[in-house]
Protein backbone atom coordinates (compact mmCIF):
# COMPACT_ATOMS: atom_id res chain seq x y z
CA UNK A 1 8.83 -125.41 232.92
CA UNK A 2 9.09 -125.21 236.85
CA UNK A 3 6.55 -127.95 237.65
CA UNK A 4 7.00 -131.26 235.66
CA UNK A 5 3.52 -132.01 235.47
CA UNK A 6 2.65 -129.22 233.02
CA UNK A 7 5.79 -129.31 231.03
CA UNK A 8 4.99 -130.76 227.50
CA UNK A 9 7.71 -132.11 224.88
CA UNK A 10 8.45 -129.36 222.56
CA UNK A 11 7.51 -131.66 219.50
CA UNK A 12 4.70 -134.49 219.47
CA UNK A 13 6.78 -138.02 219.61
CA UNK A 14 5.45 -138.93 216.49
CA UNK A 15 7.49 -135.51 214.79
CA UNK A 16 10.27 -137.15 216.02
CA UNK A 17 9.61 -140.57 214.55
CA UNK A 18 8.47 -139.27 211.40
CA UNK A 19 11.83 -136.36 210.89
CA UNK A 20 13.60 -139.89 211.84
CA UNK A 21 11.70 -142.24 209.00
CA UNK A 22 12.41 -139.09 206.62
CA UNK A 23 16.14 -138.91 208.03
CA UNK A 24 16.25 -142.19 206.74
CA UNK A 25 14.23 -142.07 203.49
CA UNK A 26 17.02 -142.70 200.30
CA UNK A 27 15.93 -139.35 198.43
CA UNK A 28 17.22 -137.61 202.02
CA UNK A 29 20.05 -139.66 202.03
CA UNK A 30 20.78 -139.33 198.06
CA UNK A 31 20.23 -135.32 198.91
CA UNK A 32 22.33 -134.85 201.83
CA UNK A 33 25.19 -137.02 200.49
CA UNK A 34 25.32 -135.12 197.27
CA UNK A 35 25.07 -131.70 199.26
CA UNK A 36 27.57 -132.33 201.75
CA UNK A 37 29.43 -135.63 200.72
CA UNK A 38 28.53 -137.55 203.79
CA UNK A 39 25.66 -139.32 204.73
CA UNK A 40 23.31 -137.55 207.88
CA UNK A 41 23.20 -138.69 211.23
CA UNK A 42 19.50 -139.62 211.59
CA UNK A 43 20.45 -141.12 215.53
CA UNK A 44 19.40 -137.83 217.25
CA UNK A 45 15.87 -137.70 216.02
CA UNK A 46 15.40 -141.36 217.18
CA UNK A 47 16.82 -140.48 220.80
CA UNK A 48 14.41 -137.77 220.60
CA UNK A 49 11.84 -140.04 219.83
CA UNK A 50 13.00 -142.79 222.71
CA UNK A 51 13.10 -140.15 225.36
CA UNK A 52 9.26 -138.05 223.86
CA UNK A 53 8.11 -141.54 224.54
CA UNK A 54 9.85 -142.21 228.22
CA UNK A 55 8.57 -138.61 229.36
CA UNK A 56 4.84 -139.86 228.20
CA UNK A 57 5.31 -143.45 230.10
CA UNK A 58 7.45 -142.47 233.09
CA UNK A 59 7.56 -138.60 233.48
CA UNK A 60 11.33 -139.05 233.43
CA UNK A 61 13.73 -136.06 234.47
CA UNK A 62 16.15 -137.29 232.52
CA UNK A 63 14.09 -137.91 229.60
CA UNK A 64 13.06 -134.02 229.88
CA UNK A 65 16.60 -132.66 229.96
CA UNK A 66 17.31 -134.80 227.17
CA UNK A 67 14.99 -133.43 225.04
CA UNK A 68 15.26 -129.76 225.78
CA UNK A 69 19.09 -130.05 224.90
CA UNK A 70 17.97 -131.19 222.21
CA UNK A 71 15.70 -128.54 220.78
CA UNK A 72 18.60 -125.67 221.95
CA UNK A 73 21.32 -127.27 219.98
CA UNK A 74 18.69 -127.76 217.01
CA UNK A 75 17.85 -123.62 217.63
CA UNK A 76 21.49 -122.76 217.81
CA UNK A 77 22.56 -124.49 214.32
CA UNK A 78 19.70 -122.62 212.81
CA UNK A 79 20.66 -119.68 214.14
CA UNK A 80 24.55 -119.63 213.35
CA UNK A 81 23.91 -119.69 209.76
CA UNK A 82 23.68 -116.43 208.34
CA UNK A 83 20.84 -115.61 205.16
CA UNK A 84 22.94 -115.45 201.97
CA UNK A 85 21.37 -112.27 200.63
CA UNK A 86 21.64 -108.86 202.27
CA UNK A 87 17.41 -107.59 203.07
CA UNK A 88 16.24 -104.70 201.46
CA UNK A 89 14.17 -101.89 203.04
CA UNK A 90 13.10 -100.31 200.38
CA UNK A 91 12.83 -101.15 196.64
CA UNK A 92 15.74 -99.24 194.31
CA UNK A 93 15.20 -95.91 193.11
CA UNK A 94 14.47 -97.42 189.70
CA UNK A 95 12.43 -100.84 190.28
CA UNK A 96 9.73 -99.43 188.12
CA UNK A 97 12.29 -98.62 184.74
CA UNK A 98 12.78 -101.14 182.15
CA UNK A 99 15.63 -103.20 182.58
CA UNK A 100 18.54 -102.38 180.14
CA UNK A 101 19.62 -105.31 178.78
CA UNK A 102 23.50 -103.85 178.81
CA UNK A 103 22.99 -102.63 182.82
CA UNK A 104 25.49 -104.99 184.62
CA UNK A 105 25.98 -103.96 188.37
């Protein structure tokens, strides 16, 4: 990412514009609002979109830095969510048994 005239947006603009139209889209809104009783913010993806499409025109710096903020705080929300079920190794001892229908664990 040294030399600004091979750096490349981490997304094609038009990802942005469509994750915005989606955003957007009433079953996302219906969804999100019923998950988490609020409506999204859908004005980061269109930023996104506004500075994908300066860096194209204009090569902007500021465009660039934009963006890449971007994409780390997008990493670092996925990443500060832990997976709700513990990963297995190995299957149990037992996986190949018959389940008993009184077995409660």
């Amino acid at each position: 990412m040294a030399d600004s005239g091979a750096w490349r947006p981490p997304r094609a603009c038009n990802d942005y514009w469509s994750e915005w139209k989606h955003c957007k889209g009433i079953q996302n809104l219906f969804h999100h609002y019923y998950t988490f009783g609020e409506v999204p913010s859908c004005a980061q993806w269109k930023t996104d979109y506004k500075d994908c499409r300066e860096w194209e025109k204009n090569k902007s710096a500021h465009a660039k830095e934009s963006l890449c903020k971007s994409e780390r705080a997008r990493i670092l929300e996925k990443q500060k969510h832990a997976p709700v079920w513990k990963l297995r190794k190995d299957p149990p001892a037992d996986w190949y048994l018959p389940l008993r229908e009184d077995k409660t664990e």
